[in-house]
N, C-alpha and C. Protein backbone atom coordinates (compact mmCIF):
# COMPACT_ATOMS: atom_id res chain seq x y z
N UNK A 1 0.84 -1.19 0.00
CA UNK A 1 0.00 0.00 0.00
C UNK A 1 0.88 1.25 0.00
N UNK A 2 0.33 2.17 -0.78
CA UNK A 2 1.13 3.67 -0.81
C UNK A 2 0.77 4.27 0.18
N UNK A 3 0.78 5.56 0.01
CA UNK A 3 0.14 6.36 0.98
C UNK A 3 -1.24 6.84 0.03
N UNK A 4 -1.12 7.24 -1.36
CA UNK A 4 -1.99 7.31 -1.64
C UNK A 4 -3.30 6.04 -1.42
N UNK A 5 -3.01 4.64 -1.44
CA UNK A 5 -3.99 4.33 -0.63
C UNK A 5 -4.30 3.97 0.49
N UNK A 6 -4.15 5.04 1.35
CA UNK A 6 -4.20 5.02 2.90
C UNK A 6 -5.83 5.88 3.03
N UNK A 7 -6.76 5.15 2.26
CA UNK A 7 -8.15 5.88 2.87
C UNK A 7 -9.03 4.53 4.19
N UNK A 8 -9.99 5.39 4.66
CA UNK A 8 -10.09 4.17 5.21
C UNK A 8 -10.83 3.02 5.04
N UNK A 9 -11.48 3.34 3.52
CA UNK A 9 -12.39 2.23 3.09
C UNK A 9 -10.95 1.11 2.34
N UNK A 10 -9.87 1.65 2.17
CA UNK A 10 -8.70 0.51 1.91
C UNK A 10 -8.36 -0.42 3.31
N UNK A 11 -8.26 0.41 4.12
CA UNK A 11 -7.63 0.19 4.95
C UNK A 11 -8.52 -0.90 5.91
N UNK A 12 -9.76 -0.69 5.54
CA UNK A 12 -10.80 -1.53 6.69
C UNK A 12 -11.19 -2.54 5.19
N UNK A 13 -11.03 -2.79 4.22
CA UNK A 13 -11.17 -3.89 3.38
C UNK A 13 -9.93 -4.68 3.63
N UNK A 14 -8.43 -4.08 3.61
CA UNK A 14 -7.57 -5.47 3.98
C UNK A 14 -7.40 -5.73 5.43
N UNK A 15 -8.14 -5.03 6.48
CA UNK A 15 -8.35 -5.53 7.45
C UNK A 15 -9.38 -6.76 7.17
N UNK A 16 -10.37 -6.51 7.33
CA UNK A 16 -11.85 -7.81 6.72
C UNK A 16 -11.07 -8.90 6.45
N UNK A 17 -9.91 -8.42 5.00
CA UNK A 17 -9.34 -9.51 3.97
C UNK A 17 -7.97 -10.55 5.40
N UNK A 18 -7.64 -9.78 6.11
CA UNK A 18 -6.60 -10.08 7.12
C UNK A 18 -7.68 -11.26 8.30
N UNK A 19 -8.40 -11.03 8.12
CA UNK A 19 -9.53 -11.26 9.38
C UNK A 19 -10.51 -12.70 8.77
N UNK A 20 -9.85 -12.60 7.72
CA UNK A 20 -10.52 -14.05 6.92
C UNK A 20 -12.29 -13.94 6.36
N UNK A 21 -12.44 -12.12 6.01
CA UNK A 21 -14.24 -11.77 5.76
C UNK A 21 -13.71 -10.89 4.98
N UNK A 22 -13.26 -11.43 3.75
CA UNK A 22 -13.05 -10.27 2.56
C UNK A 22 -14.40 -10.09 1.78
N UNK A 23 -15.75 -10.71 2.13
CA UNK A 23 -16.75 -10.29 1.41
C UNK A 23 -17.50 -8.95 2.50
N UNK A 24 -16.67 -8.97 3.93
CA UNK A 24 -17.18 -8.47 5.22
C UNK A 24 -18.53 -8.69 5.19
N UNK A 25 -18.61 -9.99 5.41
CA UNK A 25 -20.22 -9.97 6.47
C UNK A 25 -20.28 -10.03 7.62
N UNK A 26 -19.02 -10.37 8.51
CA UNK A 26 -18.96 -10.37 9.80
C UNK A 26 -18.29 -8.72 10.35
N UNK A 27 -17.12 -8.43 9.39
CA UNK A 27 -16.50 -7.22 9.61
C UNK A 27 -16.79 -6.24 8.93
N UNK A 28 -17.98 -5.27 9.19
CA UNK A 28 -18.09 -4.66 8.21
C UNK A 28 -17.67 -3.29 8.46
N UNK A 29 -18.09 -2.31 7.60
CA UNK A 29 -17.41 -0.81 8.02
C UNK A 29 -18.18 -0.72 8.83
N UNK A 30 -19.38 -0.78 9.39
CA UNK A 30 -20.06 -0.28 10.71
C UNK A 30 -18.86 -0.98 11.74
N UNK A 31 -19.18 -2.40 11.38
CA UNK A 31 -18.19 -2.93 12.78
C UNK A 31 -16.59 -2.73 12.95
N UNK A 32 -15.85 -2.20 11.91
CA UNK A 32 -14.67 -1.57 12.18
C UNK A 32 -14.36 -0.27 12.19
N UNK A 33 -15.29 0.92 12.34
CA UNK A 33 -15.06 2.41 12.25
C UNK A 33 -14.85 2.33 13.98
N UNK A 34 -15.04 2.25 14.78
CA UNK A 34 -15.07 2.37 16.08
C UNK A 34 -13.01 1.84 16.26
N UNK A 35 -12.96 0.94 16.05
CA UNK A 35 -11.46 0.15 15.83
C UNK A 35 -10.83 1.48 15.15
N UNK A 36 -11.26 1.55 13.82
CA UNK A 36 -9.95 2.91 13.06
C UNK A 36 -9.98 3.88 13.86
N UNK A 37 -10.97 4.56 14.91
CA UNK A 37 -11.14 5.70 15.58
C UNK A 37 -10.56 5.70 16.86
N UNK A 38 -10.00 4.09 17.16
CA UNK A 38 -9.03 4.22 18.47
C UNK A 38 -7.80 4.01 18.22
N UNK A 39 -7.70 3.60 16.42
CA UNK A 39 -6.40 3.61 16.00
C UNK A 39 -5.55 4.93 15.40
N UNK A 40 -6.90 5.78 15.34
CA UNK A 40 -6.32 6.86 15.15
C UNK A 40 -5.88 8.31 15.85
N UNK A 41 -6.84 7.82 17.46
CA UNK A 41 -6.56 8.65 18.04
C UNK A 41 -5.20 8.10 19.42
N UNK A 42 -4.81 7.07 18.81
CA UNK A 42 -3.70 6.10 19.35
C UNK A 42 -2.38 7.34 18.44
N UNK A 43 -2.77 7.06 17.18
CA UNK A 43 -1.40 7.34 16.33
C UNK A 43 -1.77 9.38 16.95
N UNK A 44 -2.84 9.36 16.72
CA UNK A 44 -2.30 11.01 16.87
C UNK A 44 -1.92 11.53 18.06
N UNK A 45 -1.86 10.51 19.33
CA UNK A 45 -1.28 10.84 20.16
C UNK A 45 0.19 10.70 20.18
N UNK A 46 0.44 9.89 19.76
CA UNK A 46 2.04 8.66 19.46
C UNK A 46 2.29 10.24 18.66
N UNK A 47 1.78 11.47 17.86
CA UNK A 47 2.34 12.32 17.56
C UNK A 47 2.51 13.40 18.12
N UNK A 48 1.63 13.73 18.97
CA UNK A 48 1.74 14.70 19.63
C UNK A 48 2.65 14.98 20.90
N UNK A 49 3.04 13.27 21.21
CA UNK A 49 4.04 13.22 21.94
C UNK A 49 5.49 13.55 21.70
N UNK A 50 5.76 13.03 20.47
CA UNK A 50 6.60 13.11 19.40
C UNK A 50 6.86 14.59 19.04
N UNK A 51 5.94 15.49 19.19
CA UNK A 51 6.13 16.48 18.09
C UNK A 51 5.74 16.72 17.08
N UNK A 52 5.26 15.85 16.12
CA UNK A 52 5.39 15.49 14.79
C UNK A 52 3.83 16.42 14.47
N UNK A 53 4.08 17.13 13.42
CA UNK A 53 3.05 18.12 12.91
C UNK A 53 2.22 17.09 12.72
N UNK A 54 1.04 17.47 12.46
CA UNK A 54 -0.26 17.09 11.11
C UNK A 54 -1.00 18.14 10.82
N UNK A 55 -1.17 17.92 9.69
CA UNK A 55 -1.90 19.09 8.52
C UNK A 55 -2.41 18.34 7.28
N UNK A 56 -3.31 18.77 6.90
CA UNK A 56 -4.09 18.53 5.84
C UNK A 56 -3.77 19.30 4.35
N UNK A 57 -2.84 20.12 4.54
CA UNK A 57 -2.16 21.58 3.44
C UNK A 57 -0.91 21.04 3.07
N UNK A 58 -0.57 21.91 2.20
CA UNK A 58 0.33 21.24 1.75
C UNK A 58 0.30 22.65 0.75
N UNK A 59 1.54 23.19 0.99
CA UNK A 59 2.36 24.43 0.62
C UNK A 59 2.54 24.44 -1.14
N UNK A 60 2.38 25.52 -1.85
CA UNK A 60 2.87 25.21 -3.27
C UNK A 60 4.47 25.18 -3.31
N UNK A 61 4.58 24.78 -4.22
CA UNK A 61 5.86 24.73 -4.99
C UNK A 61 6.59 26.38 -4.84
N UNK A 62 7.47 26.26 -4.08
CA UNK A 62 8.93 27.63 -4.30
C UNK A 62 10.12 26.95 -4.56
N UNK A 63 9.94 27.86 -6.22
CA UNK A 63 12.00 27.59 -6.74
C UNK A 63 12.46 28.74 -6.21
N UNK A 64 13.84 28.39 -5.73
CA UNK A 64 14.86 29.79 -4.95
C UNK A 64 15.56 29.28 -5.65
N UNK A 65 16.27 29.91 -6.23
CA UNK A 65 17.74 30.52 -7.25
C UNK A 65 19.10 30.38 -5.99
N UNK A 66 20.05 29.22 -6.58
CA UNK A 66 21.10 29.24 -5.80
C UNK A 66 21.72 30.11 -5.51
N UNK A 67 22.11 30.59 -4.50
CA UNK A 67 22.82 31.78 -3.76
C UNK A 67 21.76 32.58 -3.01
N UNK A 68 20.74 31.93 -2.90
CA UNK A 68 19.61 32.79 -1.84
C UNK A 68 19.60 32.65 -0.59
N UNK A 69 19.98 33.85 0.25
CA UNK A 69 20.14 33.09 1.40
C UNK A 69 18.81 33.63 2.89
N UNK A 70 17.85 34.27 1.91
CA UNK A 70 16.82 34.42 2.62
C UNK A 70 15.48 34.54 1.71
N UNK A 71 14.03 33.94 2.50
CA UNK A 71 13.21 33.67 1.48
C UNK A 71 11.96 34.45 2.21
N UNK A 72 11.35 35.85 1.65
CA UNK A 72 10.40 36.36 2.06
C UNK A 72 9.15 35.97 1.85
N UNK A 73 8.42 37.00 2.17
CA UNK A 73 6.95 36.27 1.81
C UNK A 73 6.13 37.07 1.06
């Protein structure tokens, strides 16, 4: 898996598929959204401990010309 498919309807199908209910009739997204929501507020703690930003943005593209040694705004 990439990151591009890190959504969570991927992510809770190869769970199901891991869990031996890849058609999920036993595991379905009702019965695993509760699971991703303690897995995720697991990892965003594991970041906040850390430091580690999260953001949803994502900055455009700046070319700086070698020999720049300060970048305004």
């Amino acid at each position: 898996m990439t990151t591009a498919d890190l959504t969570a309807s991927t992510v809770m199908d190869a769970a199901a598929s891991l869990l031996n209910d890849t058609a999920k009739s036993v595991y379905t997204y009702v019965v695993q959204i509760p699971y991703l929501n303690m897995a995720l507020r697991d990892l965003q703690e594991t970041f906040e401990l850390n430091n580690i930003p999260i953001t949803d943005e994502t900055s455009a593209l700046i070319n700086i010309s070698s020999g720049v040694e300060a970048v305004g705004f």
